[in-house]
Protein backbone atom coordinates (compact mmCIF):
# COMPACT_ATOMS: atom_id res chain seq x y z
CA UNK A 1 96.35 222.07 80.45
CA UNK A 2 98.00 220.05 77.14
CA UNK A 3 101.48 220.39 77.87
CA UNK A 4 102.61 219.78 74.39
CA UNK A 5 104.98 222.25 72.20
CA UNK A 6 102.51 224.75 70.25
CA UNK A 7 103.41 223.12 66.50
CA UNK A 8 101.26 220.11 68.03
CA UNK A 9 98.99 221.82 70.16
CA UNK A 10 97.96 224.25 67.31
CA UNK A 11 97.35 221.17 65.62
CA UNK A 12 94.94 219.40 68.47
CA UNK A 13 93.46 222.74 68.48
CA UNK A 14 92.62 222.60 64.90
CA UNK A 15 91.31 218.80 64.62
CA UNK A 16 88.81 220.05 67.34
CA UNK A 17 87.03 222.66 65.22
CA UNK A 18 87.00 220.10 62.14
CA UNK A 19 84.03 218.13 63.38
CA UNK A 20 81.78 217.81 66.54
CA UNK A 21 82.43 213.99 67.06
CA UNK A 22 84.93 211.62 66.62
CA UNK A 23 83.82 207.76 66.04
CA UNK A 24 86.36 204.68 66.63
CA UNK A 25 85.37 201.61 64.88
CA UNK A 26 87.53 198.93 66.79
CA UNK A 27 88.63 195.28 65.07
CA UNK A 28 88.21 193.12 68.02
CA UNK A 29 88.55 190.11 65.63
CA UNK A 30 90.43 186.75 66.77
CA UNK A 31 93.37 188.12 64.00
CA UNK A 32 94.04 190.74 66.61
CA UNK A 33 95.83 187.96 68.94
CA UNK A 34 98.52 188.06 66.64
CA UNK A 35 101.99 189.15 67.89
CA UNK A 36 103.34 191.01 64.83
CA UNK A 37 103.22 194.69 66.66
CA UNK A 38 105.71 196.60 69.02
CA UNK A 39 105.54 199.24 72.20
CA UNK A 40 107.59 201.32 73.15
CA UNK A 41 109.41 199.74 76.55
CA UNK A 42 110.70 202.25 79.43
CA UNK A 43 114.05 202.76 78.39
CA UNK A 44 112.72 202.58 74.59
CA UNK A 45 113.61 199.44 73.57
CA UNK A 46 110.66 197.83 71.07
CA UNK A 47 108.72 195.17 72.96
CA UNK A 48 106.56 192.57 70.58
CA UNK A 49 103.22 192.48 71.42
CA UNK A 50 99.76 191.74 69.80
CA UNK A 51 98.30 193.60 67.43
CA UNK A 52 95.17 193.98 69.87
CA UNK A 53 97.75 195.13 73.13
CA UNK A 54 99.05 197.76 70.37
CA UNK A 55 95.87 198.77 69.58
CA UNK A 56 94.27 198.94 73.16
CA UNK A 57 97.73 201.20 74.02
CA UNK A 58 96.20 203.50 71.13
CA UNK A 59 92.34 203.75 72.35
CA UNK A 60 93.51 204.48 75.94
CA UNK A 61 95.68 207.61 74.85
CA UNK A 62 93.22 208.46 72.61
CA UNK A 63 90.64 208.75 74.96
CA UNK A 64 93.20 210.42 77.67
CA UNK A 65 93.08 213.10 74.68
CA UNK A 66 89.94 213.59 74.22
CA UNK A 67 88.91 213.89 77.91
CA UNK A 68 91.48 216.67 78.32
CA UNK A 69 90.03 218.25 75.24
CA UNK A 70 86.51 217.36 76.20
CA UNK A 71 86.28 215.90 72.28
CA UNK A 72 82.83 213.66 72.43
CA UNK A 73 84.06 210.24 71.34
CA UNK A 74 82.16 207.25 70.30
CA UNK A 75 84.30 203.83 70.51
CA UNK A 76 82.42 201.19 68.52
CA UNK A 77 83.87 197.25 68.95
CA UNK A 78 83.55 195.57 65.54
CA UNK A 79 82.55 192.20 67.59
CA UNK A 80 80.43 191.80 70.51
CA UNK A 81 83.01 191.08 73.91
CA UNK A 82 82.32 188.07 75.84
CA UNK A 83 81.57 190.60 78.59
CA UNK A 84 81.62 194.10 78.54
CA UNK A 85 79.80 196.84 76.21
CA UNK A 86 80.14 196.50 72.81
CA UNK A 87 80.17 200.48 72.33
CA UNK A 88 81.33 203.04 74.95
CA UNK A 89 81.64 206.90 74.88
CA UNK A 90 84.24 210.13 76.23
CA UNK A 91 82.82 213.37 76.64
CA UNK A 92 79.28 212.56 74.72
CA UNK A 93 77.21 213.60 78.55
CA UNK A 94 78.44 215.48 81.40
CA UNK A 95 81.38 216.55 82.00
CA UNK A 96 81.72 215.27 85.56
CA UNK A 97 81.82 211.32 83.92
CA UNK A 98 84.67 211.99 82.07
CA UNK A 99 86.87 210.50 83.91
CA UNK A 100 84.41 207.61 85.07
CA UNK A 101 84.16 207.13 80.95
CA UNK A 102 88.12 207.15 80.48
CA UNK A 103 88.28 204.12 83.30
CA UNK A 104 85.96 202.30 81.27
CA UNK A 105 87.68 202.63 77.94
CA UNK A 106 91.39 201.35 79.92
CA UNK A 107 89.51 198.46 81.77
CA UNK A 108 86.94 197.23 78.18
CA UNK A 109 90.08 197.62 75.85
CA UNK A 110 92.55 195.92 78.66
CA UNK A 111 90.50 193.34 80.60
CA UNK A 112 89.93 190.58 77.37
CA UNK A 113 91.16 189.83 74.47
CA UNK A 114 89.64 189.88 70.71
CA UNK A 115 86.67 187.77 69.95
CA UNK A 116 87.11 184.20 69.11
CA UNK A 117 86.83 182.85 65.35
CA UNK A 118 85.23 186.31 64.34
């Protein structure tokens, strides 16, 4: 169901017996707007971005992972959004809204940007 190579899988596989929740406290301050960070691009060249577009990249995996682990997540914005929920869970109810809950983590962590003068 992974499709990784067994050193990392063993390792996924271990990190979910270590504890029954994960929590992601997330700096949506107005220093996140900075463009000091990088992607990868499609044909891997570094692309600069913000440190907030780096960081959203990193949430959405993240909660890719643990919907195809079924690892109950808790994602925690350090700074209420202008819109949105300020905190937002994967795999913490039934597993028929996971992947209702992983849409919601993508469009909260790409639809704004980090709170203003926080």
């Amino acid at each position: 169901k992974l499709e990784m190579p067994s050193g990392v899988l063993s390792t996924v596989v271990r990190n979910y017996h270590s504890c029954e929740k994960r929590y992601w406290y997330i700096d949506n301050s107005s220093s996140m707007k900075k463009i000091d960070s990088h992607l990868m691009g499609d044909n891997f060249e570094r692309i600069k971005v913000s440190r907030w577009e780096e960081l959203s990249e990193c949430v959405c995996f993240h909660s890719k992972m643990s919907a195809k682990c079924f690892l109950p997540t808790t994602f925690s914005l350090m700074n209420s959004p202008s819109s949105g929920s300020q905190q937002f869970d994967v795999c913490c109810s039934n597993e028929s809204d996971v992947e209702r809950e992983v849409d919601q983590v993508h469009r909260i962590m790409t639809a704004g940007t980090p709170a203003v003068g926080k």
